[in-house]
Protein backbone atom coordinates (compact mmCIF):
# COMPACT_ATOMS: atom_id res chain seq x y z
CA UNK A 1 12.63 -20.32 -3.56
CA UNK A 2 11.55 -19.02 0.08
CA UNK A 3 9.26 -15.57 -0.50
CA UNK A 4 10.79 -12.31 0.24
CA UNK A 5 11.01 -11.64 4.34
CA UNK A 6 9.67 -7.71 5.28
CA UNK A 7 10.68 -5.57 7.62
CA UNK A 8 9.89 -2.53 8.23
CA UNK A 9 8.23 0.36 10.31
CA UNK A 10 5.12 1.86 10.91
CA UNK A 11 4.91 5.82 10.88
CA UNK A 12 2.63 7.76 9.59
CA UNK A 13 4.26 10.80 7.52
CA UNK A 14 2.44 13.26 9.94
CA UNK A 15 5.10 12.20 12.65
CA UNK A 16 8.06 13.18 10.90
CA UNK A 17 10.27 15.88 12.52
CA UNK A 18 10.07 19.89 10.96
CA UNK A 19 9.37 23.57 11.58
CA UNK A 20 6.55 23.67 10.47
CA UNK A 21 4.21 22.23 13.06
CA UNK A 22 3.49 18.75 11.30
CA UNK A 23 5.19 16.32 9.45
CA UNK A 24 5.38 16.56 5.37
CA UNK A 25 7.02 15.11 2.26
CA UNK A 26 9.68 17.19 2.36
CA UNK A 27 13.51 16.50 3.08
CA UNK A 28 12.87 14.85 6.42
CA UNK A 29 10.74 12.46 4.60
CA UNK A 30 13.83 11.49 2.43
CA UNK A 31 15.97 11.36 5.85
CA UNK A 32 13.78 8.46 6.80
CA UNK A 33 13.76 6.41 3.83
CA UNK A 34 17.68 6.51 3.80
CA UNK A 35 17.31 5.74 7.69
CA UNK A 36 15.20 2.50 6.37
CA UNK A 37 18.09 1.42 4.19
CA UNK A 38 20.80 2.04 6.93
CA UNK A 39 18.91 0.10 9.02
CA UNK A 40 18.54 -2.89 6.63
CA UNK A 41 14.61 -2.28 6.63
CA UNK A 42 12.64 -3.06 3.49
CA UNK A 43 9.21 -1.57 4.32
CA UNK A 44 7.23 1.70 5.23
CA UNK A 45 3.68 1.47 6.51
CA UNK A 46 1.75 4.32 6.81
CA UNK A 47 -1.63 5.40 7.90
CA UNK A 48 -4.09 6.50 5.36
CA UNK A 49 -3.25 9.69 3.45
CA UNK A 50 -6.55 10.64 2.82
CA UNK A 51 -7.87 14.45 3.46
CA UNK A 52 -8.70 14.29 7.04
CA UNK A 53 -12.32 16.28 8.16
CA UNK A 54 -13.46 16.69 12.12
CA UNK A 55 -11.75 14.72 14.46
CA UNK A 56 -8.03 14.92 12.37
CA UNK A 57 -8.77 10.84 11.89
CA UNK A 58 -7.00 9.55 9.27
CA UNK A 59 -9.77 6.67 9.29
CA UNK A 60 -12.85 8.65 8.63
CA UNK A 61 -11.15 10.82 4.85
CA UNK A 62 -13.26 13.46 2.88
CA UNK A 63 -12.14 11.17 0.04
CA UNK A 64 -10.93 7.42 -1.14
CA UNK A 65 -8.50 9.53 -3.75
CA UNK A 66 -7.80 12.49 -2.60
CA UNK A 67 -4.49 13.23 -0.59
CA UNK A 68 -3.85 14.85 2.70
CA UNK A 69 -2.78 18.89 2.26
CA UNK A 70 -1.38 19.03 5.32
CA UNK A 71 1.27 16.70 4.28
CA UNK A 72 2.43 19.17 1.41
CA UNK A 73 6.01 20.40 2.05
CA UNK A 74 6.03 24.10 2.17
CA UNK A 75 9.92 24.07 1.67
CA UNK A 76 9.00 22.98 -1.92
CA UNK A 77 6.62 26.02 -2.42
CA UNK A 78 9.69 27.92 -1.55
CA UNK A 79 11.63 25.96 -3.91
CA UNK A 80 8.99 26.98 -6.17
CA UNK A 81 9.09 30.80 -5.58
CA UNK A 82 5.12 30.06 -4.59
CA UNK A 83 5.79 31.10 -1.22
CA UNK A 84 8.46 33.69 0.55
CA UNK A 85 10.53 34.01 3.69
CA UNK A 86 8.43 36.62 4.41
CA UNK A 87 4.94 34.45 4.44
CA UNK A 88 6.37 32.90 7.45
CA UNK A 89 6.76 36.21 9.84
CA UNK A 90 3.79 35.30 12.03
CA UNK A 91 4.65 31.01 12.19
CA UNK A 92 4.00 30.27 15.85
CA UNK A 93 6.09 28.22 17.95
CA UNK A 94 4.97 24.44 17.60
CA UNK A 95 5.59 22.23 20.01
CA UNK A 96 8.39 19.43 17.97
CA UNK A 97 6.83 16.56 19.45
CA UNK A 98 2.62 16.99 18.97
CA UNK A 99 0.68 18.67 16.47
CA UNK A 100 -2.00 21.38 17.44
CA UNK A 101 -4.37 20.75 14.67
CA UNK A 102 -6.21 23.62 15.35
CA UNK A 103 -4.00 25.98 14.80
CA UNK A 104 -1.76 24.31 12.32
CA UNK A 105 -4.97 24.01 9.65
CA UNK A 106 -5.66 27.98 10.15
CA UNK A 107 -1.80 28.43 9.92
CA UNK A 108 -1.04 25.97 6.35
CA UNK A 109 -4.46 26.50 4.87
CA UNK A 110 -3.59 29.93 4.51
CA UNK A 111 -0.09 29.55 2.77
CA UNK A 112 -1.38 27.00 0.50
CA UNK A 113 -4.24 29.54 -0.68
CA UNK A 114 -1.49 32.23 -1.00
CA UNK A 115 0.87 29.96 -3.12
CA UNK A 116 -2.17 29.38 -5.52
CA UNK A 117 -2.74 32.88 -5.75
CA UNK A 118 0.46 33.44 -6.80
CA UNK A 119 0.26 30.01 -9.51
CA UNK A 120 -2.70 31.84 -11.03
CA UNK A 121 -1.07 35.23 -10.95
CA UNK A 122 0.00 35.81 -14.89
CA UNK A 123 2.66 38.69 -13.75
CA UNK A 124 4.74 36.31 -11.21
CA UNK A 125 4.34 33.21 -13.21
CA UNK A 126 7.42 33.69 -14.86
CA UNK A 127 9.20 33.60 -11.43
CA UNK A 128 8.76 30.03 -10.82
CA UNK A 129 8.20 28.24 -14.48
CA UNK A 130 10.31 29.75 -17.27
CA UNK A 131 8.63 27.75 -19.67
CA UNK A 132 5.30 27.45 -18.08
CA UNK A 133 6.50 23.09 -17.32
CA UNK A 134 4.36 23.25 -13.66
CA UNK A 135 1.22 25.26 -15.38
CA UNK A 136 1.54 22.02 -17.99
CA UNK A 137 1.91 19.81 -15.48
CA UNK A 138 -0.69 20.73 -13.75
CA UNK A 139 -3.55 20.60 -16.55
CA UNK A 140 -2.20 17.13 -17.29
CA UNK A 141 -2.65 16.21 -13.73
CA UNK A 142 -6.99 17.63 -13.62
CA UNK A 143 -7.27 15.72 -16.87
CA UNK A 144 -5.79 12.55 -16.05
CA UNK A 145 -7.60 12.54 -12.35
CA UNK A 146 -11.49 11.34 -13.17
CA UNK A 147 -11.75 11.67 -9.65
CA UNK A 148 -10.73 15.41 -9.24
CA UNK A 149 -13.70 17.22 -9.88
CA UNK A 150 -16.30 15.80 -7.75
CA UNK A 151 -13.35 16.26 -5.24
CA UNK A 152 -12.83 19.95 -5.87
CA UNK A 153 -16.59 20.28 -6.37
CA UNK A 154 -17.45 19.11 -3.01
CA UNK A 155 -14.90 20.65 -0.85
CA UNK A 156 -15.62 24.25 -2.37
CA UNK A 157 -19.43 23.44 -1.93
CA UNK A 158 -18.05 22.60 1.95
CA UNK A 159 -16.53 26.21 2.34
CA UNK A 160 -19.22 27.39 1.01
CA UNK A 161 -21.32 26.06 3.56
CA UNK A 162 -19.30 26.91 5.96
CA UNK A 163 -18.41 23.63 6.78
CA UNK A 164 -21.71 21.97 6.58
CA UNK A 165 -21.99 18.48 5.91
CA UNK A 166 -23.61 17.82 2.23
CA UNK A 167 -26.64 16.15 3.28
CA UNK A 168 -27.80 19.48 4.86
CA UNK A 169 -27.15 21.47 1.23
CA UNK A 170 -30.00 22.61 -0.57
CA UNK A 171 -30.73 20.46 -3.06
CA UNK A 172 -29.57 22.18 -6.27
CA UNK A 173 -26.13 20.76 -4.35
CA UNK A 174 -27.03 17.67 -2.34
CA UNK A 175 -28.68 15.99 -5.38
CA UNK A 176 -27.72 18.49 -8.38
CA UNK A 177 -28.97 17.35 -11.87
CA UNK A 178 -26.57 18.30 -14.92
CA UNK A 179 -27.63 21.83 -15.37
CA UNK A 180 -27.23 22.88 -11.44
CA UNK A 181 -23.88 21.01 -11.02
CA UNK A 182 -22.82 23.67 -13.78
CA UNK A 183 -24.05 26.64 -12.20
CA UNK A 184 -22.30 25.39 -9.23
CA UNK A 185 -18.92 24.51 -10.93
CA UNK A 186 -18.68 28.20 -12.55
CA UNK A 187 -20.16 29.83 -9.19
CA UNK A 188 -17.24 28.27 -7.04
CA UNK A 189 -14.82 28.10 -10.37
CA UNK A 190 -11.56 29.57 -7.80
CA UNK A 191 -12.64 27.42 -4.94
CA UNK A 192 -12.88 24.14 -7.05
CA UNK A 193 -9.23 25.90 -8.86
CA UNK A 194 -7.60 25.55 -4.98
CA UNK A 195 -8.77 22.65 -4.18
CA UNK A 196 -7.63 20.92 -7.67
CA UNK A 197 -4.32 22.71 -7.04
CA UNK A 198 -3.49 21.52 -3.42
CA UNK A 199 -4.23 17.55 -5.09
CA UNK A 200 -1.65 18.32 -7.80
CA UNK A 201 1.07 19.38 -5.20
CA UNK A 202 0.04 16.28 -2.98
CA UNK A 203 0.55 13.82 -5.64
CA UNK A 204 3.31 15.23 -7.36
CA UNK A 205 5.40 15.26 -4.16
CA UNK A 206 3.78 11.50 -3.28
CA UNK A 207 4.89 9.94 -6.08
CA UNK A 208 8.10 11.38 -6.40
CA UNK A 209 8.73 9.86 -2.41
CA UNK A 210 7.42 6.85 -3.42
CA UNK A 211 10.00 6.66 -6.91
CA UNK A 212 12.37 7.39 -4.26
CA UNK A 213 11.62 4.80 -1.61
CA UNK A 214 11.14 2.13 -4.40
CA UNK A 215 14.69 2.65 -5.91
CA UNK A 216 16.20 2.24 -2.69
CA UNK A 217 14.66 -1.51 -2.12
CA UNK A 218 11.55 0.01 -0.04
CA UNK A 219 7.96 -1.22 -0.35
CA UNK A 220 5.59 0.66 1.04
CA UNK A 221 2.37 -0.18 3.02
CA UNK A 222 -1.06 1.75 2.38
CA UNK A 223 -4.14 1.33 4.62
CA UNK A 224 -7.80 2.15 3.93
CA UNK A 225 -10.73 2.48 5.68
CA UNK A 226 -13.49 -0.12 4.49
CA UNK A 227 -16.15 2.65 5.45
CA UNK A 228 -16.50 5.63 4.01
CA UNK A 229 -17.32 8.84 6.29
CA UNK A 230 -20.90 10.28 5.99
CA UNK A 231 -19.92 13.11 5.28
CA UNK A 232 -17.42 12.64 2.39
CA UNK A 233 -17.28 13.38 -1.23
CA UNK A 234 -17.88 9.40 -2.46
CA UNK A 235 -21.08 9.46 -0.60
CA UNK A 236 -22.21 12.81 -1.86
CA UNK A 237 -21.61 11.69 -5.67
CA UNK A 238 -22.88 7.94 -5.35
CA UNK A 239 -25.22 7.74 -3.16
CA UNK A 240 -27.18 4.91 -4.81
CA UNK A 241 -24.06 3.20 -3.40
CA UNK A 242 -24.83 3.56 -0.08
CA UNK A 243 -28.05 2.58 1.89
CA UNK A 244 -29.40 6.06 2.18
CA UNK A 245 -33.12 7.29 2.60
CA UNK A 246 -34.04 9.96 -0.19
CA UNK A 247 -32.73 12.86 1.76
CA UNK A 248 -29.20 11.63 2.37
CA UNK A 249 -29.03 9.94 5.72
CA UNK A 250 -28.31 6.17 6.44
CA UNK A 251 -30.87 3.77 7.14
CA UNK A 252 -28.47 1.88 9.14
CA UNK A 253 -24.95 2.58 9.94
CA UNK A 254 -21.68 0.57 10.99
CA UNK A 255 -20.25 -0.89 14.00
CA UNK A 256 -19.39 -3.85 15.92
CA UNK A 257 -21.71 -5.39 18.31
CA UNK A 258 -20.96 -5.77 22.71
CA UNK A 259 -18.20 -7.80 23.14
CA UNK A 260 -15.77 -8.39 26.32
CA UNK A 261 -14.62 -4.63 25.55
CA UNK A 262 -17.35 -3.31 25.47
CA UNK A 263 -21.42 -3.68 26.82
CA UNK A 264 -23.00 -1.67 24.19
CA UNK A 265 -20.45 -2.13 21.42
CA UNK A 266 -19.12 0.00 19.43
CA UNK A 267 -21.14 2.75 16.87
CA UNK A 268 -19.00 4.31 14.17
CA UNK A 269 -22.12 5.82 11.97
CA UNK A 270 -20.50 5.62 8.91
CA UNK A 271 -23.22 4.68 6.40
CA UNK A 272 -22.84 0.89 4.98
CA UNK A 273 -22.61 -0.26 1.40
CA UNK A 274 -25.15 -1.14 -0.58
CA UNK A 275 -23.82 -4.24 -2.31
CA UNK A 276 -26.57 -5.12 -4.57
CA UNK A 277 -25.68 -1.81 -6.35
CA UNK A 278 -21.95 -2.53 -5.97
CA UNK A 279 -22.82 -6.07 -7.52
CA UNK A 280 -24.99 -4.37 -10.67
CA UNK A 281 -21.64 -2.31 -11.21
CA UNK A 282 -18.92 -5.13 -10.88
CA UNK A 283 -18.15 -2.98 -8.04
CA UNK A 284 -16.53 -0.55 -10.40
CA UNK A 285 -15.97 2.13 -7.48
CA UNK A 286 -14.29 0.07 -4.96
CA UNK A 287 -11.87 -1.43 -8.04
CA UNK A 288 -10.78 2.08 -8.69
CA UNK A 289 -10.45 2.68 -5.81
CA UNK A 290 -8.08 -0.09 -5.18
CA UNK A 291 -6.30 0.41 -8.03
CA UNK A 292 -5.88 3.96 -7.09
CA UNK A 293 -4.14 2.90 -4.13
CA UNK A 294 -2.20 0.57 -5.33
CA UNK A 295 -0.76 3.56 -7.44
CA UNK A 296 0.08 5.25 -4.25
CA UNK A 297 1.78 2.02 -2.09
CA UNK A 298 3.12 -1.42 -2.83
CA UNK A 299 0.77 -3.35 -0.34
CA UNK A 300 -2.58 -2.27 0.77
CA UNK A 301 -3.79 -3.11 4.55
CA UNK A 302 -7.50 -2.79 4.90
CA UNK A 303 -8.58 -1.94 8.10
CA UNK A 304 -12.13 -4.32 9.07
CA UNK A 305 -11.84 -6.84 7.17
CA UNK A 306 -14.36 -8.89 8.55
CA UNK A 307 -16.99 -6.54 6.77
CA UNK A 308 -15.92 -8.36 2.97
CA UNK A 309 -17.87 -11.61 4.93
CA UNK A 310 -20.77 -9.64 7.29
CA UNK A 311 -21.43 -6.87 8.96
CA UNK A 312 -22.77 -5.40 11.60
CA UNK A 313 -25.98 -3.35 10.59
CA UNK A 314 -27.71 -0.84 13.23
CA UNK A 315 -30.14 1.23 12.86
CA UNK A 316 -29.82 5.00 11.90
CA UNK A 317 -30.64 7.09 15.26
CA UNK A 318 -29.49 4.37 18.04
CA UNK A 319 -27.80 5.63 20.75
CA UNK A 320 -25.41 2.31 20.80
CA UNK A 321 -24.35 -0.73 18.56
CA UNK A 322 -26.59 -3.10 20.96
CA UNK A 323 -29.87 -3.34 18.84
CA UNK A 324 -27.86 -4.21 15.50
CA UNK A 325 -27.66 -7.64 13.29
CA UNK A 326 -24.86 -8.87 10.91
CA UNK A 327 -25.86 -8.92 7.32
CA UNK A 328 -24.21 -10.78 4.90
CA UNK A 329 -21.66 -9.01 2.22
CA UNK A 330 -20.52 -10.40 -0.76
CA UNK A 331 -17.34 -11.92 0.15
CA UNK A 332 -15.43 -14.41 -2.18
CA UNK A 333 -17.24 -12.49 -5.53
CA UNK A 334 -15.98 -8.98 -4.05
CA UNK A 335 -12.34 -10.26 -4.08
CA UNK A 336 -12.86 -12.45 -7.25
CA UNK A 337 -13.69 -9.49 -9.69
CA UNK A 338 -10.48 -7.54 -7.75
CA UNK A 339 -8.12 -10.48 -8.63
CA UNK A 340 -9.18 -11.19 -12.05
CA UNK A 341 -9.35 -7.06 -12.79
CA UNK A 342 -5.73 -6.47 -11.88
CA UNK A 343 -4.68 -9.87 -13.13
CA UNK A 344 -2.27 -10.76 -10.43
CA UNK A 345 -2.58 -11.89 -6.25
CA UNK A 346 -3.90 -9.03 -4.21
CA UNK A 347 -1.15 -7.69 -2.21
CA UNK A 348 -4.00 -6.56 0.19
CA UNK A 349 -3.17 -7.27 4.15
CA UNK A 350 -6.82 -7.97 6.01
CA UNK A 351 -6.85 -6.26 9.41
CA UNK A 352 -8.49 -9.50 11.36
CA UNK A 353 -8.43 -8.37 14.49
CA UNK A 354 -11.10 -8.67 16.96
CA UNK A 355 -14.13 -11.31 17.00
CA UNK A 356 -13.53 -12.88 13.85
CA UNK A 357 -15.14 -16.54 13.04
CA UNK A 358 -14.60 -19.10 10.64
CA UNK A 359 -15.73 -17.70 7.52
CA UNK A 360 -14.07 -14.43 7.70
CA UNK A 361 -10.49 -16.82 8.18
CA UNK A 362 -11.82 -19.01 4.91
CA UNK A 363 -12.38 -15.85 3.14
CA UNK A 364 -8.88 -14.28 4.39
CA UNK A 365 -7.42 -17.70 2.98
CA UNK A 366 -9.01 -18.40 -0.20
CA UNK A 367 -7.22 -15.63 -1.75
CA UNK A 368 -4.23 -15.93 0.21
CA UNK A 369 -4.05 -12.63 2.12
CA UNK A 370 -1.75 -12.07 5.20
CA UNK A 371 -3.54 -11.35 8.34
CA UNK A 372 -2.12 -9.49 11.75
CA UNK A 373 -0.71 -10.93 14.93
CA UNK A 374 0.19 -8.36 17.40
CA UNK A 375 2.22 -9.46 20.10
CA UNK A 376 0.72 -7.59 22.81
CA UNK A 377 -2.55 -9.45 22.72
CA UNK A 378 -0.38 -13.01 22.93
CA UNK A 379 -0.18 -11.52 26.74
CA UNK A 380 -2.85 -9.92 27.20
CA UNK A 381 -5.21 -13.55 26.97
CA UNK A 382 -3.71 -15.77 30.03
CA UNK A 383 -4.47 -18.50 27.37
CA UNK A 384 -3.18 -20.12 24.37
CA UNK A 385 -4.08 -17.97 21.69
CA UNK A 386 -3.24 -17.31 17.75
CA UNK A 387 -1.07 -14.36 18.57
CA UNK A 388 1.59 -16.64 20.19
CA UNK A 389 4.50 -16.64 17.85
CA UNK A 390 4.83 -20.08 17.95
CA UNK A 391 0.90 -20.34 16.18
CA UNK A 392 2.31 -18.33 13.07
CA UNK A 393 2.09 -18.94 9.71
CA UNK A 394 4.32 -17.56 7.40
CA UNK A 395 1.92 -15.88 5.66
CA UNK A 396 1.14 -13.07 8.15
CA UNK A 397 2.18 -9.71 9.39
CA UNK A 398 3.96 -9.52 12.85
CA UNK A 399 3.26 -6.30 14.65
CA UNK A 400 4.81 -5.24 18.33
CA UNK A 401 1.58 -3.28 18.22
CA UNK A 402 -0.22 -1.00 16.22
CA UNK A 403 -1.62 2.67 15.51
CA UNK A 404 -4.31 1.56 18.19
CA UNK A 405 -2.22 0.00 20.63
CA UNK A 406 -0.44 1.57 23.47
CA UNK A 407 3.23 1.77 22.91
CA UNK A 408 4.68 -1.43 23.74
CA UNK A 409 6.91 0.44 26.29
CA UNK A 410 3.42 2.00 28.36
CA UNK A 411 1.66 -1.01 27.53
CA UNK A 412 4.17 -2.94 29.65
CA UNK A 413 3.85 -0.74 32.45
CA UNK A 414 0.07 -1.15 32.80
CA UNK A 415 -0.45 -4.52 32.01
CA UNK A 416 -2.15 -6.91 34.80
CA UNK A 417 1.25 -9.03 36.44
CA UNK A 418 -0.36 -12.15 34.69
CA UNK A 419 0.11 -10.63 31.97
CA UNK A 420 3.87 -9.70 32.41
CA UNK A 421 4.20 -12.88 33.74
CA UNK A 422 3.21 -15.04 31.12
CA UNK A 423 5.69 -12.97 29.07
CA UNK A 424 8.97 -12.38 31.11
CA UNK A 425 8.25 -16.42 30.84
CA UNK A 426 7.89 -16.92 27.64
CA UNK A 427 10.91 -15.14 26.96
CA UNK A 428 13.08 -16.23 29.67
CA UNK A 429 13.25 -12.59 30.67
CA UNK A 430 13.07 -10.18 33.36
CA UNK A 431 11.25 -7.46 31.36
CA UNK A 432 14.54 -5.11 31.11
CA UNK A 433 14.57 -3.86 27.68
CA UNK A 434 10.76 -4.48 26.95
CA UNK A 435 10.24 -2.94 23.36
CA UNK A 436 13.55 -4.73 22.19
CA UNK A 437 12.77 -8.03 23.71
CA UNK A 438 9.00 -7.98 21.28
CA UNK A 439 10.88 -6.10 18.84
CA UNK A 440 13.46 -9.22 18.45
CA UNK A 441 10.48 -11.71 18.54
CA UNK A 442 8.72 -9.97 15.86
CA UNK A 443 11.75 -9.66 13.33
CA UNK A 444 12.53 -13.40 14.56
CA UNK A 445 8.77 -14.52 13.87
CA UNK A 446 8.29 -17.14 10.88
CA UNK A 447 6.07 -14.07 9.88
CA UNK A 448 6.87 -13.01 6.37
CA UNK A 449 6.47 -9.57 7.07
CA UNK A 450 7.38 -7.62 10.28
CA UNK A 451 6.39 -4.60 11.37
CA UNK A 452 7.53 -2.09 14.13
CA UNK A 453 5.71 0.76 15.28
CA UNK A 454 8.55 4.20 15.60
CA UNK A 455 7.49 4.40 19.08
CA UNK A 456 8.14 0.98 19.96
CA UNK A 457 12.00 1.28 18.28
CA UNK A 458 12.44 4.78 19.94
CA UNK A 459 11.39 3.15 23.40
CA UNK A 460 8.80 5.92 23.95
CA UNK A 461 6.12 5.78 26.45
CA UNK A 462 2.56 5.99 26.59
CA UNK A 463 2.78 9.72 25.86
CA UNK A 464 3.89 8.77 22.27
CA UNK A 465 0.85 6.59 21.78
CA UNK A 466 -0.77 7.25 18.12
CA UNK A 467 -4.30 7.30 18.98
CA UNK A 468 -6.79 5.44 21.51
CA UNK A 469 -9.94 4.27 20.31
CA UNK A 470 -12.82 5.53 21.83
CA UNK A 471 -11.41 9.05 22.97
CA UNK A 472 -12.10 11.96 20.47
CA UNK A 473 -9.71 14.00 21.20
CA UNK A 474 -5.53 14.08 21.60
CA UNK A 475 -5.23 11.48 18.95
CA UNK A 476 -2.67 11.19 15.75
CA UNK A 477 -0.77 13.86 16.80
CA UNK A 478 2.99 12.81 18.14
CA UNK A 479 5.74 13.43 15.90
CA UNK A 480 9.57 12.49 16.71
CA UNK A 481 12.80 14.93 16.98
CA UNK A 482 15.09 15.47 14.32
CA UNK A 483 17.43 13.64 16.66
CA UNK A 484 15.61 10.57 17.22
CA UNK A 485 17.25 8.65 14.00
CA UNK A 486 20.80 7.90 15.30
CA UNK A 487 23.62 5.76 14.12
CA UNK A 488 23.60 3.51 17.17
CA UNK A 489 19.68 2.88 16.61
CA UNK A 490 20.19 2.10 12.79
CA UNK A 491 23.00 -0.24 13.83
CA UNK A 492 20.90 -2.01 16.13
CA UNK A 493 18.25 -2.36 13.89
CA UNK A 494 20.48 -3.91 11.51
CA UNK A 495 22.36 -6.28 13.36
CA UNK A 496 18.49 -7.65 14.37
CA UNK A 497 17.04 -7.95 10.69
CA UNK A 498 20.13 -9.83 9.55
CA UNK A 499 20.43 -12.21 12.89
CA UNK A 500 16.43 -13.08 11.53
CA UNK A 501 16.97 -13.25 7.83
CA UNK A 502 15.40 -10.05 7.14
């Protein structure tokens, strides 16, 4: 029997349409997933849905559990009697197509501390649970989340600070032994409370998507991070983890070393693993954290994948990647202890993009994984290269481009004319119609899976573009109208899945 064919689109839930200022998982995230189905789609990738910190990257979370509360649907509070029309007096004016993080955090922060104010009010609690269910619910929720209260812990200690990472905490924080971690816990006891609450909302309205999406014949896509940000909560708590000198900060830090992008490389300072601990532990975190993931999607991208096989160590304090070495990780016995913990095939898709080398493609195949071919660099190299459709396995993932990419639409534009040469004859085109044209090669790609970013199927321009590596500021921020999903696109979309098989 041939394996299932994918399709599907890649949108991160931050982009959906609202009044709010931002996407959530609120009604217009059930508009979508019925737009899916219309559309004969089978699949939903999303970026990671971690709690974002500095920078509003997805990529670089507080937490490999937690859940982003900006994505909580404030609609639902209502629906709750948590929050009232009259909380939303002084809303400013968003703009429908980007998100001003800035103001957005100041603006849903404080109506997500007002509807726990309200959940821990005894005299209005009878105004949203008659018989207490979402009080029950949520106790079931802290006890059955092992991962909650280092969460909660950390992100009150954080306000506490005043936003100060926890490496610069006095110690009686940074490294607290039993007896200080329970001063702290009853010191910050209705910080820790908010914090715990704003997780319960997230997951309860994450799961009850995904249930959704599911029962219609939708998989979903997560994506993680390999690295963890300095500055998060799973650093904080296991620090033995992590090659750290006794006062918190890396020894060495992550990256990828000059290439034909860039001279000096690229430095992402997130600290690196320490594996021979991971290896003690049967890498107990990083199996629940996968598992915990796999609670929250269907398939799990991981974004650098190449750092299972090496990685690229430099030293804490350079000013570039230049003066760093690749080190050695533990490759095949990370991903046998994964396979034989949840007893089935990995549905894990390696990002292996970039310099990758033989080993890193053994690894990727030894345990079957899917890798990514993105049709924009098939153009971009004048030569005869891997991301050429007609070099694909089955087992991959077709992308137009990705949350890194330019759209394919502004991409297009700015290509070199070799470029948009090789591909107008490749395709026997003359360009007209760009995104549709690699939209029909992807879904008509042997590729099991295909994947279209939302900007590529709306057409949009560089404007639209998700994030650019690099730049610190403008990124993840576009969102689509409310008018965007229309009858003629669904139709479109599936009269192309079905010509393919999909």
């Amino acid at each position: 029997m041939k394996p299932k064919k994918y399709a599907g689109i890649l949108l991160h839930p931050t982009s959906f349409p609202g009044p709010y200022g931002i996407g959530d998982l609120g009604q217009n995230a059930y508009k979508f997933i019925d737009f899916l189905v219309k559309s004969g789609l089978n699949m939903w990738q999303v970026l990671p849905l971690g709690h974002t910190g500095f920078g509003d990257s997805p990529y670089q979370p507080f937490s490999a559990f937690a859940g982003q509360p900006l994505l909580i649907s404030l609609d639902h509070l209502k629906e709750l009697n948590l929050l009232y029309a009259s909380d939303f007096n002084d809303m400013p004016a968003w703009n429908p197509e980007q998100i001003s993080y800035g103001e957005l955090i100041e603006f849903k922060t404080g109506l997500l501390k007002t509807a726990y104010e309200r959940f821990c009010d005894p005299s209005i609690q009878d105004d949203f649970s008659s018989d207490n269910a979402l009080m029950s619910e949520f106790q079931s929720f802290c006890e059955e989340s092992v991962w909650l209260e280092d969460y909660a812990l950390f992100m009150a200690g954080k306000d506490y600070h005043n936003g100060m990472p926890w490496y610069m905490w006095e110690d009686s924080l940074k490294k607290p032994n039993k007896k200080q971690r329970a001063s702290w816990i009853q010191k910050l006891d209705k910080e820790i409370g908010y914090y715990k609450f704003i997780q319960f909302l997230f997951f309860q309205e994450w799961n009850k998507l995904k249930t959704y999406a599911n029962e219609k014949g939708i998989s979903i896509v997560g994506d993680i991070p390999i690295f963890m940000a300095w500055d998060s909560v799973d650093v904080w708590v296991n620090q033995k983890l992590f090659l750290l000198d006794k006062d918190g900060y890396p020894t060495v830090v992550a990256g990828v070393p000059p290439d034909y992008f860039s001279a000096t490389g690229q430095l992402w300072g997130n600290p690196l693993y320490n594996w021979e601990k991971h290896t003690e532990t049967a890498y107990e975190w990083w199996q629940a954290r996968i598992r915990h993931q796999l609670t929250m999607s269907d398939f799990l991208r991981i974004d650098h994948f190449r750092g299972f096989d090496e990685f690229w160590a430099v030293p804490y304090g350079e000013p570039t990647a230049i003066n760093g070495k690749w080190v050695k990780a533990p490759g095949a016995s990370f991903f046998t202890h994964l396979e034989a913990t949840l007893g089935y095939q990995l549905p894990i898709i390696a990002e292996d993009l970039g310099e990758i080398n033989e080993s890193v493609s053994e690894l990727r195949e030894k345990f079957g994984l899917p890798g990514m071919k993105v049709l924009q660099f098939a153009f971009e190299n004048p030569e005869e290269n891997d991301f050429l459709p007609h070099n694909f396995t089955r087992n991959c993932v077709c992308y137009t481009g990705t949350h890194d990419n330019d759209t394919t639409l502004g991409w297009y534009k700015n290509a070199y004319e070799a470029s948009k040469d090789k591909l107008r004859r490749y395709y026997s085109t003359d360009g007209y119609d760009i995104c549709w044209i690699l939209i029909r090669a992807c879904l008509g790609s042997v590729a099991n899976m295909a994947i279209i970013p939302m900007q590529d199927v709306l057409c949009l321009d560089s404007w639209a573009r998700m994030n650019t590596p690099g730049v610190a500021e403008g990124n993840w921020a576009w969102r689509y109208k409310e008018d965007a999903l229309t009858p003629a696109l669904s139709a479109r979309l599936y009269e192309t899945c079905k010509m393919f098989g999909r």
